[in-house]
PDB file of N, CA and C in Angstrom:
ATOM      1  N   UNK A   1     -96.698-309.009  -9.152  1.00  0.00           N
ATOM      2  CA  UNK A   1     -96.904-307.604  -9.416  1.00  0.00           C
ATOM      3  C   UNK A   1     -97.939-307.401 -10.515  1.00  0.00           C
ATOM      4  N   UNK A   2     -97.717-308.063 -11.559  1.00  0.00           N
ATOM      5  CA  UNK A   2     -98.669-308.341 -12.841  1.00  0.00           C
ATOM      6  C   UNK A   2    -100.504-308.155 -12.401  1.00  0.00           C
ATOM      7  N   UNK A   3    -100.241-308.832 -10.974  1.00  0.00           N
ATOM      8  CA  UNK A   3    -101.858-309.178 -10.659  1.00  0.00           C
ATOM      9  C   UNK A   3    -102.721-308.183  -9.754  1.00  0.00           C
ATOM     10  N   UNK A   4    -101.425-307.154  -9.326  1.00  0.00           N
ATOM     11  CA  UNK A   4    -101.830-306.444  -8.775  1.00  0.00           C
ATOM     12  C   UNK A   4    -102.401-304.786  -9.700  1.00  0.00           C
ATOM     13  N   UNK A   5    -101.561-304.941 -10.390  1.00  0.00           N
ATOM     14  CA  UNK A   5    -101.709-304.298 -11.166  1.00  0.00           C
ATOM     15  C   UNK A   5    -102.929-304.714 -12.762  1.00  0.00           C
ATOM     16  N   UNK A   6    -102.990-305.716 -12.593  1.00  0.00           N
ATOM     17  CA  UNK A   6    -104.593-306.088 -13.435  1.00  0.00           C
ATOM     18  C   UNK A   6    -105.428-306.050 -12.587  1.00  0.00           C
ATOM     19  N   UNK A   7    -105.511-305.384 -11.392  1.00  0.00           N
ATOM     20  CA  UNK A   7    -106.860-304.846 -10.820  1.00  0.00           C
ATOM     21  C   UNK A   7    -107.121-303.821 -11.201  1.00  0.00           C
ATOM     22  N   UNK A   8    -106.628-302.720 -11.972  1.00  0.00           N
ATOM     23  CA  UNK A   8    -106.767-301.521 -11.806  1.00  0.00           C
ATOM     24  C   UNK A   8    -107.889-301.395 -13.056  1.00  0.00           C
ATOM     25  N   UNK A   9    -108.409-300.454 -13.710  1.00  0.00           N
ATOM     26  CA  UNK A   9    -109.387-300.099 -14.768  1.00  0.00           C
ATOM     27  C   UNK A   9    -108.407-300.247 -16.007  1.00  0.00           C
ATOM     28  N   UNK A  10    -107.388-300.143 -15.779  1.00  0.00           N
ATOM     29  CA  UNK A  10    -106.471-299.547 -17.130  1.00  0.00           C
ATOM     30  C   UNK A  10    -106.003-300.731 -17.893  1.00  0.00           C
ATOM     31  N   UNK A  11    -105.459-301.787 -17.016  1.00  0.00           N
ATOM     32  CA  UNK A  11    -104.940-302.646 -17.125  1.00  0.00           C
ATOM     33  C   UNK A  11    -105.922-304.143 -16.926  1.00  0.00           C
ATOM     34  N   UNK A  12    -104.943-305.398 -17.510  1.00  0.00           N
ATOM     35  CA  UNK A  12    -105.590-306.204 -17.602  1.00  0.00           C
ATOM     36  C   UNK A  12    -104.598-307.176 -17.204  1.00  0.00           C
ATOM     37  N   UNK A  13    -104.781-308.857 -16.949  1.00  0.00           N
ATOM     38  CA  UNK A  13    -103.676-309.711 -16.666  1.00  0.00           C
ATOM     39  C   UNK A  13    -102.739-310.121 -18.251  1.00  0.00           C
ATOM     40  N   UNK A  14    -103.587-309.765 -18.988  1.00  0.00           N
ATOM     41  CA  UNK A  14    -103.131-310.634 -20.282  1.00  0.00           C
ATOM     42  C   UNK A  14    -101.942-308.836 -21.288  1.00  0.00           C
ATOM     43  N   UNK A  15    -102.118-308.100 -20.965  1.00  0.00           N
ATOM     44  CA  UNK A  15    -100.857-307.182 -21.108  1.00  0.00           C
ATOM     45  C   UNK A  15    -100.774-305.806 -20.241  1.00  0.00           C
ATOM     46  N   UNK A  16    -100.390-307.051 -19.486  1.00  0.00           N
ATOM     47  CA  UNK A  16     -99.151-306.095 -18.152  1.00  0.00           C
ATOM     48  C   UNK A  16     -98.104-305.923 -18.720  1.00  0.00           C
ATOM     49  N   UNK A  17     -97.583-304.531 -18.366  1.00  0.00           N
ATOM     50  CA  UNK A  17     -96.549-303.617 -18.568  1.00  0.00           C
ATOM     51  C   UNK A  17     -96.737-302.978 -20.005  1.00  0.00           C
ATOM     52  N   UNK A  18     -98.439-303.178 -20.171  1.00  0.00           N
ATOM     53  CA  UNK A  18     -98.509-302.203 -21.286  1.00  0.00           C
ATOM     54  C   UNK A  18     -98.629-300.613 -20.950  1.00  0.00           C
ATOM     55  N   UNK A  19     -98.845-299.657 -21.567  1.00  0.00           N
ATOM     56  CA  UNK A  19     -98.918-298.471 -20.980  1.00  0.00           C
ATOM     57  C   UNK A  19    -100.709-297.979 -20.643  1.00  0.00           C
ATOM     58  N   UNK A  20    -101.092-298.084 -19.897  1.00  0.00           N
ATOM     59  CA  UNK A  20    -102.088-297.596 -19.588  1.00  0.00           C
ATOM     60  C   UNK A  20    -103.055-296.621 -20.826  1.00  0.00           C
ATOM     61  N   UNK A  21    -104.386-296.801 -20.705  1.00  0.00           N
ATOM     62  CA  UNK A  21    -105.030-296.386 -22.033  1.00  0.00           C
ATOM     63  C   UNK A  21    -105.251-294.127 -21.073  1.00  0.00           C
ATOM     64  N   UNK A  22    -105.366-293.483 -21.671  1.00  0.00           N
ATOM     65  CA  UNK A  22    -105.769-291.907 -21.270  1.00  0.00           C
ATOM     66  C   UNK A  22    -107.186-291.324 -21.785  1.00  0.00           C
ATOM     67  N   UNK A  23    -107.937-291.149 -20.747  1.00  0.00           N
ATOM     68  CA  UNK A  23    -109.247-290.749 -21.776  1.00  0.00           C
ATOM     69  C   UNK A  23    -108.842-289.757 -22.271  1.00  0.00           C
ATOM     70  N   UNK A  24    -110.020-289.294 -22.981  1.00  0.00           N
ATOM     71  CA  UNK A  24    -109.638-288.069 -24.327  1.00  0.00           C
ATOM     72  C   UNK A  24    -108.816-286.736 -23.744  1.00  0.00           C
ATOM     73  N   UNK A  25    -109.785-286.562 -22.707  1.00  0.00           N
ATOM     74  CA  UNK A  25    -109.372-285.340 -21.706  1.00  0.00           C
ATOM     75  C   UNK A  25    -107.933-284.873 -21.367  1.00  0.00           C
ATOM     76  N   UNK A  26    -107.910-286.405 -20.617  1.00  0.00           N
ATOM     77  CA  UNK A  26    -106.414-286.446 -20.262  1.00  0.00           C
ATOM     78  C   UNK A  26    -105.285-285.997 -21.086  1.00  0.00           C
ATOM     79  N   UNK A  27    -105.664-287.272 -22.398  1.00  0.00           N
ATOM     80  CA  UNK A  27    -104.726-287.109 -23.430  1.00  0.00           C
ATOM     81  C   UNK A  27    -104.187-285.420 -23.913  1.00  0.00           C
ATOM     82  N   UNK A  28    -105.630-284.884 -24.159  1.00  0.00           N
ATOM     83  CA  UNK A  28    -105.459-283.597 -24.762  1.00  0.00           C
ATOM     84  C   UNK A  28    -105.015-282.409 -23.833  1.00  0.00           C
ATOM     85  N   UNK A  29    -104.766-282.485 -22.248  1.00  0.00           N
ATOM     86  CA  UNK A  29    -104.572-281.998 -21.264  1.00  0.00           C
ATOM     87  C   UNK A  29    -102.646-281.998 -21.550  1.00  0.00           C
ATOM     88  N   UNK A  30    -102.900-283.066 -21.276  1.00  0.00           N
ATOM     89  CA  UNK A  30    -101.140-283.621 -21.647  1.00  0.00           C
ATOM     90  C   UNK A  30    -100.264-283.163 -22.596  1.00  0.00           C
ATOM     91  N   UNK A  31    -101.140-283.333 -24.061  1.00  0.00           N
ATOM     92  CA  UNK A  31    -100.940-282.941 -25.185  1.00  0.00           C
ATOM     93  C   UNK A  31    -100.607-281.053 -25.385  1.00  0.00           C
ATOM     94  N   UNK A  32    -101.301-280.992 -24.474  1.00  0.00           N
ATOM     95  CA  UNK A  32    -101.270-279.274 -24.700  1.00  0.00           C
ATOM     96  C   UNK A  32    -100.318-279.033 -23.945  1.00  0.00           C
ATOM     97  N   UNK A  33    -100.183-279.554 -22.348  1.00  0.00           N
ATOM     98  CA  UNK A  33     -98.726-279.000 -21.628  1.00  0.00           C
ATOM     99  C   UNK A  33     -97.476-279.114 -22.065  1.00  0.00           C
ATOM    100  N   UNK A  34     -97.584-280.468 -22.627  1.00  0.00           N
ATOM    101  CA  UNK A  34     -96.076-280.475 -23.024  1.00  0.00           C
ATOM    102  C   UNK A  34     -95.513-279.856 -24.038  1.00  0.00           C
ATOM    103  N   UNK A  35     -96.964-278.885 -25.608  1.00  0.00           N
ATOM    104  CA  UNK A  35     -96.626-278.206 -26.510  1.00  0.00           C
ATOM    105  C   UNK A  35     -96.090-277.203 -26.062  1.00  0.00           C
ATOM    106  N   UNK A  36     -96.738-276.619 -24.916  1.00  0.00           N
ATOM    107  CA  UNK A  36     -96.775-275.525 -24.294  1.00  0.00           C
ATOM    108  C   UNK A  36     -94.935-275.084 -24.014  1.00  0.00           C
ATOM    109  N   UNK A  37     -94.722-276.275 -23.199  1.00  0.00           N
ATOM    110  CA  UNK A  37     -93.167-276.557 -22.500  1.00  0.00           C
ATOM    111  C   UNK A  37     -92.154-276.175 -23.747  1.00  0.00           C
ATOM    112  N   UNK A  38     -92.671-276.557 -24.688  1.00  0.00           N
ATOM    113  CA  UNK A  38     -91.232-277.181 -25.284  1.00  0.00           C
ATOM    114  C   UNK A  38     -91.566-276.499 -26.683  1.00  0.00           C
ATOM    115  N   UNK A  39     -92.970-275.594 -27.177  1.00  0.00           N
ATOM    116  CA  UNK A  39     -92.857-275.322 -28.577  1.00  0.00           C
ATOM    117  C   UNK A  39     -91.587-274.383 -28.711  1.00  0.00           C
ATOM    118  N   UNK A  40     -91.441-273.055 -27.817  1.00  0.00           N
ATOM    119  CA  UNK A  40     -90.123-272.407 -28.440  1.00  0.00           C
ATOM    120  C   UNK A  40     -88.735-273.193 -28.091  1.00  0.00           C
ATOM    121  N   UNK A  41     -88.748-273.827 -27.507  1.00  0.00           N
ATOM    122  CA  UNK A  41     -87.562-274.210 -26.929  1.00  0.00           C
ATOM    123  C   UNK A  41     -86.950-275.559 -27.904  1.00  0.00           C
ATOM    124  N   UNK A  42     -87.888-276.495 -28.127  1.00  0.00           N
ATOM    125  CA  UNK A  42     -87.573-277.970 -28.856  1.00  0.00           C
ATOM    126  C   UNK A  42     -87.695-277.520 -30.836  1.00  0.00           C
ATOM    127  N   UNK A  43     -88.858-276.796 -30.699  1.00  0.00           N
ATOM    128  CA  UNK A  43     -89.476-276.368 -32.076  1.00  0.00           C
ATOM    129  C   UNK A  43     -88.327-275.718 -33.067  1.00  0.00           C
ATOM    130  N   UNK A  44     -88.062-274.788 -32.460  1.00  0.00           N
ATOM    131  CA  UNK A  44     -87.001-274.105 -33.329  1.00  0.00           C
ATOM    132  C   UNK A  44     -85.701-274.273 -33.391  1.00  0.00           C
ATOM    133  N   UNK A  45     -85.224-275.281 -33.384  1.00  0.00           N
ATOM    134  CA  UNK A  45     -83.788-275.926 -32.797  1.00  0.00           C
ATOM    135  C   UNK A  45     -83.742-276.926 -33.751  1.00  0.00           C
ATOM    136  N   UNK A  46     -82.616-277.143 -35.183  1.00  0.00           N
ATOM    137  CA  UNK A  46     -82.292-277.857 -35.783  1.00  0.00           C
ATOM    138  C   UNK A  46     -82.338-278.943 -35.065  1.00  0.00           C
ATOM    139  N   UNK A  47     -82.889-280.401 -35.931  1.00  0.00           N
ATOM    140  CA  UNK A  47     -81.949-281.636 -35.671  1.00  0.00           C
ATOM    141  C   UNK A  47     -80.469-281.731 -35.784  1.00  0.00           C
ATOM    142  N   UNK A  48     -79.543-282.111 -34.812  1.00  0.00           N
ATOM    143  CA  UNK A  48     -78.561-282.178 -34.814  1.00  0.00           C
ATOM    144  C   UNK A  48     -77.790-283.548 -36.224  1.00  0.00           C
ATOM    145  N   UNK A  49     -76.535-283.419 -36.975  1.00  0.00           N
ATOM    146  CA  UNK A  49     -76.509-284.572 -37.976  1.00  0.00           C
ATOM    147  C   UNK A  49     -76.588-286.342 -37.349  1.00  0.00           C
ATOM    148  N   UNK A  50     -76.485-286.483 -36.020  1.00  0.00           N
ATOM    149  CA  UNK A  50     -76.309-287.558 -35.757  1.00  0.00           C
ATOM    150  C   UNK A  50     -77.795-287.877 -35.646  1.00  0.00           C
ATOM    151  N   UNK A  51     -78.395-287.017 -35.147  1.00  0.00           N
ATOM    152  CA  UNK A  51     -79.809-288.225 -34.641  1.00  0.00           C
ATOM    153  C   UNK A  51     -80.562-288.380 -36.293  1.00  0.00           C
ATOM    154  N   UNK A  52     -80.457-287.221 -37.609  1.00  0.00           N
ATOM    155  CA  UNK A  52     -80.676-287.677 -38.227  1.00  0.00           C
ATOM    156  C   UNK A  52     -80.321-288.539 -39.366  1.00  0.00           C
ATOM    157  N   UNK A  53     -79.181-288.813 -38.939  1.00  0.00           N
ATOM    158  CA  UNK A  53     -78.236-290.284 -39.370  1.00  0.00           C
ATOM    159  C   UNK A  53     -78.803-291.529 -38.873  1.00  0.00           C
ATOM    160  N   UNK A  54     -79.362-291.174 -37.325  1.00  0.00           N
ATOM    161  CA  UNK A  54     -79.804-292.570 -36.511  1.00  0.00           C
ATOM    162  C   UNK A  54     -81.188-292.722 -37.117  1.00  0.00           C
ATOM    163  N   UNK A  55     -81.780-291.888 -37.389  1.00  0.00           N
ATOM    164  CA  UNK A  55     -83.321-292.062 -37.656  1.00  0.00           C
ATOM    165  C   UNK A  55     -83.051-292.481 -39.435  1.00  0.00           C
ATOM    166  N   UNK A  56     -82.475-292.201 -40.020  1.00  0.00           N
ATOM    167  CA  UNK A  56     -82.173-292.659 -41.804  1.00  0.00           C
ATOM    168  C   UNK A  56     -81.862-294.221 -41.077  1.00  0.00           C
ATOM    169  N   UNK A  57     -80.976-294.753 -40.153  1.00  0.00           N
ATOM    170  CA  UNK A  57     -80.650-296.057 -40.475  1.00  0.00           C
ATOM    171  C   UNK A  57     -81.574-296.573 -39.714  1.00  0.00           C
ATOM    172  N   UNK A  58     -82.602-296.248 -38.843  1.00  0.00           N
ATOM    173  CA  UNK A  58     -84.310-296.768 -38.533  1.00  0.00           C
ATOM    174  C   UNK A  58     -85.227-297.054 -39.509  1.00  0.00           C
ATOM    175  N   UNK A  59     -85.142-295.988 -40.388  1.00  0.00           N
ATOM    176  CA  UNK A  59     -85.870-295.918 -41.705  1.00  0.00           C
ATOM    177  C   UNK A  59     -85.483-296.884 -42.214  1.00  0.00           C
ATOM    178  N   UNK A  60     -84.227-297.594 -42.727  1.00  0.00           N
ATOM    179  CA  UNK A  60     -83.862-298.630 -43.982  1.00  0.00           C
ATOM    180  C   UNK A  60     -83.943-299.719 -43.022  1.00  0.00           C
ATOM    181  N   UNK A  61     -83.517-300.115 -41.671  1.00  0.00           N
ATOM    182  CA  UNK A  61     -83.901-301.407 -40.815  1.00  0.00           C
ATOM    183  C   UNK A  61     -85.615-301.857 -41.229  1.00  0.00           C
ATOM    184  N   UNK A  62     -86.231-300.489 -41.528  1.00  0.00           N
ATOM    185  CA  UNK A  62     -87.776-300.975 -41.104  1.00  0.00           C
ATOM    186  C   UNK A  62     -88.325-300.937 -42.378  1.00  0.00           C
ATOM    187  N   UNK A  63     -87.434-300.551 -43.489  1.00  0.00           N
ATOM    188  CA  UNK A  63     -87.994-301.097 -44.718  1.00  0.00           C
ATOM    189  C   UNK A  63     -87.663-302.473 -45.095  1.00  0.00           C
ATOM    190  N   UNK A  64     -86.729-302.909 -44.731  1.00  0.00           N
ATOM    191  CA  UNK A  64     -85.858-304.027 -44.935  1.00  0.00           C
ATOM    192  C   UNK A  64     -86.671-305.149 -44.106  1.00  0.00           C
ATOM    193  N   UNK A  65     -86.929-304.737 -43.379  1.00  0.00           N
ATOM    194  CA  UNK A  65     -87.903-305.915 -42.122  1.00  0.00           C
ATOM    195  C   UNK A  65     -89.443-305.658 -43.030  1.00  0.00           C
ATOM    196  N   UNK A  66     -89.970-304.942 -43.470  1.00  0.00           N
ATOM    197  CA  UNK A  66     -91.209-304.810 -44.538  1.00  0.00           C
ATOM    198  C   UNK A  66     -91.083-305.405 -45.744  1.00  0.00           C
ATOM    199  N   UNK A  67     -89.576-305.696 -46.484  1.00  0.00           N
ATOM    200  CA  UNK A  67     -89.142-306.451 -47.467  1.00  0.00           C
ATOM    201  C   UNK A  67     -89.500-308.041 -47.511  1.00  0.00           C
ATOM    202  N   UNK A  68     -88.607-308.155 -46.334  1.00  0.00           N
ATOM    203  CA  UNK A  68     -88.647-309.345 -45.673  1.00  0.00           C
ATOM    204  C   UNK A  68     -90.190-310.147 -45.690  1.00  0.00           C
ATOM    205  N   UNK A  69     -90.909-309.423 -44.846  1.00  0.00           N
ATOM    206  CA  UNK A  69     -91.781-309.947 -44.087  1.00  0.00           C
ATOM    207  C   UNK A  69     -92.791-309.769 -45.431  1.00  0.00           C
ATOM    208  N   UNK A  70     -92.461-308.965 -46.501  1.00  0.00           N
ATOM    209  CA  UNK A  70     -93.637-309.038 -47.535  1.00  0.00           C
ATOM    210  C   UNK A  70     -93.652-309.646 -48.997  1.00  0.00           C
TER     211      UNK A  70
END
């Protein structure tokens, strides 16, 4: 599958199952629909306490692995 998929422009054999690169266009095409979708709806809507409990103990895993590693 790998090889079929390093034919394409986007992709290469040496990282398959990376995500495909977006020219600018695209990107900013994308970028705008999905603000579009979701600014009143996602935007104004507290974080709930759990996800920002989950994201505090992301934060100290990835300082701790920066500790580590430095």
């Amino acid at each position: 599958m790998c090889e079929d998929i390093a034919q394409s422009d986007s992709f290469s054999a040496e990282n398959c199952g990376a995500v495909p690169a977006l020219s600018v266009d695209t990107a900013y095409r994308l970028g705008h629909a999905l603000r579009t979708i979701y600014e009143d709806s996602v935007d104004r809507q507290p974080i709930p306490d759990s996800q920002i409990d989950l994201l505090l103990r992301l934060r100290h895993k990835e300082r701790d692995r920066q500790r580590m590693a430095g």
